[in-house]
Protein backbone atom coordinates (compact mmCIF):
# COMPACT_ATOMS: atom_id res chain seq x y z
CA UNK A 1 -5.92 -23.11 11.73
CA UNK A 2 -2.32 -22.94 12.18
CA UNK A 3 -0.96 -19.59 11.85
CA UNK A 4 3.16 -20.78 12.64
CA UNK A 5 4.27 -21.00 8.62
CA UNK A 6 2.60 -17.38 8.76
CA UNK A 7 4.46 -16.02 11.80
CA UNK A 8 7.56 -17.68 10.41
CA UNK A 9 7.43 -16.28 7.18
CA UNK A 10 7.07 -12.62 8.89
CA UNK A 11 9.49 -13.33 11.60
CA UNK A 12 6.46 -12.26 14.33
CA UNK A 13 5.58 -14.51 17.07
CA UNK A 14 2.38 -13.61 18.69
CA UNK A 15 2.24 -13.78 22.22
CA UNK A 16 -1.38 -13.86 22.03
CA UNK A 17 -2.19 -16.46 20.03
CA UNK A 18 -6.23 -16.01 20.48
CA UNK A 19 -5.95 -12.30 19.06
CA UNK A 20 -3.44 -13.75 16.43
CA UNK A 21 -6.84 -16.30 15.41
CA UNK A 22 -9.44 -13.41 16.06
CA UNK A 23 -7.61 -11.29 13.57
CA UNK A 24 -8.11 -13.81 10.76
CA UNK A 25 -11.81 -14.78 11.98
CA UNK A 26 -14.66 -13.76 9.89
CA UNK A 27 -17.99 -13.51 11.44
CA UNK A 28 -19.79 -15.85 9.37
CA UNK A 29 -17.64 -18.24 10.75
CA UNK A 30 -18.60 -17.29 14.42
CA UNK A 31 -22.19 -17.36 13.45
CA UNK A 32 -22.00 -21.28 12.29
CA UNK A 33 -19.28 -21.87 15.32
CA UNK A 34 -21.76 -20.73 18.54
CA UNK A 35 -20.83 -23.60 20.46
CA UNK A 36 -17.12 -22.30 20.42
CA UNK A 37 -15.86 -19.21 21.71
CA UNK A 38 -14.45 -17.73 19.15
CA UNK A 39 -14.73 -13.75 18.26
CA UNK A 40 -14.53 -11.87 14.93
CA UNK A 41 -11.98 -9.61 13.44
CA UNK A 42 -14.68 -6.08 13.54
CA UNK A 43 -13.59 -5.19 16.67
CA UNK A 44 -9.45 -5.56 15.46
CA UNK A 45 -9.94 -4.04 11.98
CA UNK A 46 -11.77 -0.93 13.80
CA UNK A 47 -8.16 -0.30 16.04
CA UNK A 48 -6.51 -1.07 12.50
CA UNK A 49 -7.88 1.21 11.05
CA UNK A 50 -6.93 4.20 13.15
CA UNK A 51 -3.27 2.63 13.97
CA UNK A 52 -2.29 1.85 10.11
CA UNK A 53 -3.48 5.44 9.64
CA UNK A 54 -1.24 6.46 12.19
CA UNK A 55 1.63 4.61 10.70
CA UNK A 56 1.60 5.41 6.91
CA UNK A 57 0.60 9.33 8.41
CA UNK A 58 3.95 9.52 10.23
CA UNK A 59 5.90 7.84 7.37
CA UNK A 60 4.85 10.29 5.08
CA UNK A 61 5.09 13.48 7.33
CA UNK A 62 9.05 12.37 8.15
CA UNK A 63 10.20 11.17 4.82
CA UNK A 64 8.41 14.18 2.70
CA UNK A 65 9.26 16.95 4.62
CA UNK A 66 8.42 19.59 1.29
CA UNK A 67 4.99 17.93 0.54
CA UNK A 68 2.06 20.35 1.51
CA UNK A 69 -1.03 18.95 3.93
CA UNK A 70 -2.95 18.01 0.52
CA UNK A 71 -0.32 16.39 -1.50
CA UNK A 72 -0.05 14.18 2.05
CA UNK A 73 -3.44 13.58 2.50
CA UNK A 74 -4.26 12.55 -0.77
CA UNK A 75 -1.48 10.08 -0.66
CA UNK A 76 -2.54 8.59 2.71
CA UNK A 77 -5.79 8.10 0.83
CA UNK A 78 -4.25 6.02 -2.00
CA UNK A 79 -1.59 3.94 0.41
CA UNK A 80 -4.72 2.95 3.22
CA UNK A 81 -7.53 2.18 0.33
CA UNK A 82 -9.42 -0.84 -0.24
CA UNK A 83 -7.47 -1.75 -3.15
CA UNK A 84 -3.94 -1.13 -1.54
CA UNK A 85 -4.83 -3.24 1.62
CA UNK A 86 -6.06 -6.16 -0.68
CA UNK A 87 -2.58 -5.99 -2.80
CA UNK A 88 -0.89 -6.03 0.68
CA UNK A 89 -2.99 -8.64 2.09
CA UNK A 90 -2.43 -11.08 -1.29
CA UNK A 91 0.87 -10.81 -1.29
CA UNK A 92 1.43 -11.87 2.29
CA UNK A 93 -1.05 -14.88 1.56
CA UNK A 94 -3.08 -13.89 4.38
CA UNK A 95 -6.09 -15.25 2.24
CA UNK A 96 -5.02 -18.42 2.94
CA UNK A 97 -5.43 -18.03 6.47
CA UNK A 98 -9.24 -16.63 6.74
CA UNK A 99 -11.45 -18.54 8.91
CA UNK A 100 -14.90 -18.73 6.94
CA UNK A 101 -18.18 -20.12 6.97
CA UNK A 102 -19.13 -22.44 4.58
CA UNK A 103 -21.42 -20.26 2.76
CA UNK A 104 -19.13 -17.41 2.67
CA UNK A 105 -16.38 -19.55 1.85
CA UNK A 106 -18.89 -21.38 -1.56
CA UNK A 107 -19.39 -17.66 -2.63
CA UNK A 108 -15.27 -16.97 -2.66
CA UNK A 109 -15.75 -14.86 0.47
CA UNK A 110 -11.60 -15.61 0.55
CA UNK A 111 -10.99 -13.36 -2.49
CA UNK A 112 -13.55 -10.74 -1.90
CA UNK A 113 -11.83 -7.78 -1.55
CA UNK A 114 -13.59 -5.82 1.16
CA UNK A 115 -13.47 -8.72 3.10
CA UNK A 116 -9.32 -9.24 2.85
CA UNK A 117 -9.06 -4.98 3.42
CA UNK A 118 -10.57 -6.16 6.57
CA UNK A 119 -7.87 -8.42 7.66
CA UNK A 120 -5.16 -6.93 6.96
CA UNK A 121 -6.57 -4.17 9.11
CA UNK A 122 -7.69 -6.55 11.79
CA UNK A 123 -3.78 -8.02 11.60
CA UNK A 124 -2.14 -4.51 12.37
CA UNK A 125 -5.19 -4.47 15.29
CA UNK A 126 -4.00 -7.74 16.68
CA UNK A 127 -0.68 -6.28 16.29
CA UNK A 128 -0.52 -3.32 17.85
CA UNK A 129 -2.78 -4.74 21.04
CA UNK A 130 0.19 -8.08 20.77
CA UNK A 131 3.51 -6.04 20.86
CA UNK A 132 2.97 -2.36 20.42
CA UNK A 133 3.13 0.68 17.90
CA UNK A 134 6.81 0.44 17.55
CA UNK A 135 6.44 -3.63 16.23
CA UNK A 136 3.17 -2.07 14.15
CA UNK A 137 6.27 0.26 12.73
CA UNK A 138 9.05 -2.44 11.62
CA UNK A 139 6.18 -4.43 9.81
CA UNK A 140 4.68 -1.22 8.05
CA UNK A 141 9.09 -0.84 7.45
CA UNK A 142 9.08 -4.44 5.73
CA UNK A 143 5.90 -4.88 3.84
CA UNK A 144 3.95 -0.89 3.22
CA UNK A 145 6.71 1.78 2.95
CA UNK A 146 9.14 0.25 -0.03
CA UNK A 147 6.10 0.13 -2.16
CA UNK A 148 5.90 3.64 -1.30
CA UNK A 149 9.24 4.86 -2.34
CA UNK A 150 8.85 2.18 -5.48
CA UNK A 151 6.37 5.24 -6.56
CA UNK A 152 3.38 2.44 -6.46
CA UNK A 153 0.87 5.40 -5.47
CA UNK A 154 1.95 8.01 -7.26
CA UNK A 155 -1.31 7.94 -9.10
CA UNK A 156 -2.36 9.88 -6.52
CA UNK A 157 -0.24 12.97 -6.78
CA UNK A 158 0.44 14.80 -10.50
CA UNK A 159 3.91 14.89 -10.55
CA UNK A 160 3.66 16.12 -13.83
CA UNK A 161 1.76 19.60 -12.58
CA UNK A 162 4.42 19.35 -10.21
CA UNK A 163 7.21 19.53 -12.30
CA UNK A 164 5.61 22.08 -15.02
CA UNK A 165 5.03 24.48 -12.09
CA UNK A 166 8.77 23.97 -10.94
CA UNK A 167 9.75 24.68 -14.47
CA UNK A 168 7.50 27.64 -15.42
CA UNK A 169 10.03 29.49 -13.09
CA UNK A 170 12.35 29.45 -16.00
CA UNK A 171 10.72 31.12 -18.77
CA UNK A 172 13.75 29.70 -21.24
CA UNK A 173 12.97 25.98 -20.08
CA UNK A 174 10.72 23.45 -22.43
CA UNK A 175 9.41 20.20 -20.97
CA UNK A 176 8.46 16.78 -22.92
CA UNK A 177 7.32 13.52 -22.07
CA UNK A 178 8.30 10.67 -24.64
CA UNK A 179 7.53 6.81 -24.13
CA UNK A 180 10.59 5.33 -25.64
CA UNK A 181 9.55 1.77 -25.38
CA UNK A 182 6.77 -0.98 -24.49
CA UNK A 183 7.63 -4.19 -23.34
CA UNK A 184 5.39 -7.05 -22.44
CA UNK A 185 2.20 -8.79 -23.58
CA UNK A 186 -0.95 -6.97 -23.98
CA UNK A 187 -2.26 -8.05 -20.58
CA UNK A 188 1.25 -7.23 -19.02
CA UNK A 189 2.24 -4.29 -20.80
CA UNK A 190 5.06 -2.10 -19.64
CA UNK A 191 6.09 1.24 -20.58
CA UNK A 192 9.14 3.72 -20.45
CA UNK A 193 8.70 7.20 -20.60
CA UNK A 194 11.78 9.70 -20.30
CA UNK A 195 11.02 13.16 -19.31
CA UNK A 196 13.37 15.96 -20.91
CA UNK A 197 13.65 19.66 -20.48
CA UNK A 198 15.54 21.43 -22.92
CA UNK A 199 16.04 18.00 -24.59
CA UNK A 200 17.92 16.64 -21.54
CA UNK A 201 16.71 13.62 -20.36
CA UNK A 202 16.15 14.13 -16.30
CA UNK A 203 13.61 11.72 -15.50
CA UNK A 204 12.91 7.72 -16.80
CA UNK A 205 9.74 6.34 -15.32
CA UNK A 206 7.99 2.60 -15.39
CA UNK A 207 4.69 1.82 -15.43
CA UNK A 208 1.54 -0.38 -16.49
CA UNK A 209 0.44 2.78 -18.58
CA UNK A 210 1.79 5.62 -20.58
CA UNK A 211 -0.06 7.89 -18.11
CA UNK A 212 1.44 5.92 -14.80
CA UNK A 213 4.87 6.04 -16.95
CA UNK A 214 4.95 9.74 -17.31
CA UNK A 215 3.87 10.25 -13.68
CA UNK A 216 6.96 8.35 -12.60
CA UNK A 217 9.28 9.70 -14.47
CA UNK A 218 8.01 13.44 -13.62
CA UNK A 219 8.55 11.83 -10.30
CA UNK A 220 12.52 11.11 -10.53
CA UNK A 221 13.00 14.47 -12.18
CA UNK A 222 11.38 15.91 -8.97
CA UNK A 223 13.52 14.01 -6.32
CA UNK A 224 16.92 15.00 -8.62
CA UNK A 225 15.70 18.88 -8.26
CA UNK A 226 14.96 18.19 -4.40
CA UNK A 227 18.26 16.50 -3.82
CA UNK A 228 20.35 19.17 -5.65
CA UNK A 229 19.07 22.19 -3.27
């Protein structure tokens, strides 16, 4: 397998080439390739594991300095899932780089998400053994964290509770959510809410669903509150 269109496309050159492979090797393939020396990713998505924890745990303890241990852990949850690590892994094509046996690869082993969770965990392994937390960092910078200031996981936190309780502190103050538009076809759907108290629009939030909409836009009224004290 050649991994350079990889490496070029996320400006990292491996200086370990073999734990570069090993990060992308799947053990069926070592089982029907005992005549090589080759190695599997378990090992690498084991140190992955804890080191991507690491990462999106110090990300979210610097840049939300006013979220409580919960709020924090519950999003750590969402961002290190198998879901989010297969959305990360698919859209860095890393699919396309999985070494497979043949059986594994008949039964679309390369889309099975549990198995591409593993990779992309094995990859920040191979990583952080290559070149180091701090490199581990910059590529967590470029690919993880701008998905988490996009509000991609804010499923995981109610905003909306959020913002009622900040609001209950002024007994004068009325909130309301209102979806002003949905754009899209029905299997791509995308809707606007805006979120108004006292009939003053101070949130608009995107989303895939009203609910996701609303969450958002309970969202931007929170970080206008936060920025204003």
């Amino acid at each position: 397998m050649n991994f350079s269109p990889l490496q070029e496309e996320l400006g990292i050159q491996f200086n370990n080439q073999k734990l570069l492979t090993q990060a992308f090797t799947h053990s069926s393939y070592v089982n029907e390739h005992r005549n090589r020396m080759h190695h599997d990713n378990e090992r690498l998505e084991f140190l992955g594991d804890a080191v991507l924890e690491l990462g999106i745990s110090q990300y979210l303890y610097r840049t939300y300095p006013n979220k409580p241990e919960g709020e924090l852990t519950k999003l750590r949850a969402a961002i290190v899932c198998e879901p989010a690590l297969v959305k990360f892994a698919l859209s860095l094509q890393f699919d396309r780089y999985v070494l497979l046996g043949k059986g594994e690869e008949r039964t679309g082993g390369r889309k099975r998400p549990a198995l591409l969770a593993d990779v992309f965990e094995a990859f920040i392994g191979a990583l952080y053994l290559d070149q180091g937390f701090e490199t581990v960092v910059s590529f967590l910078h470029a690919h993880v964290y701008p998905k988490v200031k996009q509000g991609i996981f804010s499923h995981a936190l109610d905003y909306k509770s959020q913002l009622q309780e900040l609001i209950q502190q002024n007994k004068h103050a009325e909130i309301n959510y209102e979806i002003v538009a949905e754009n899209g076809p029905a299997h791509d759907r995308e809707f606007i809410a805006h979120v108004k108290i006292n009939k003053e629009v101070v949130g608009i939030g995107h989303g895939r669903t009203k609910k996701e909409s609303e969450q958002r836009a309970a969202k931007k009224a929170l970080d206008k509150q936060q920025n204003s004290i």
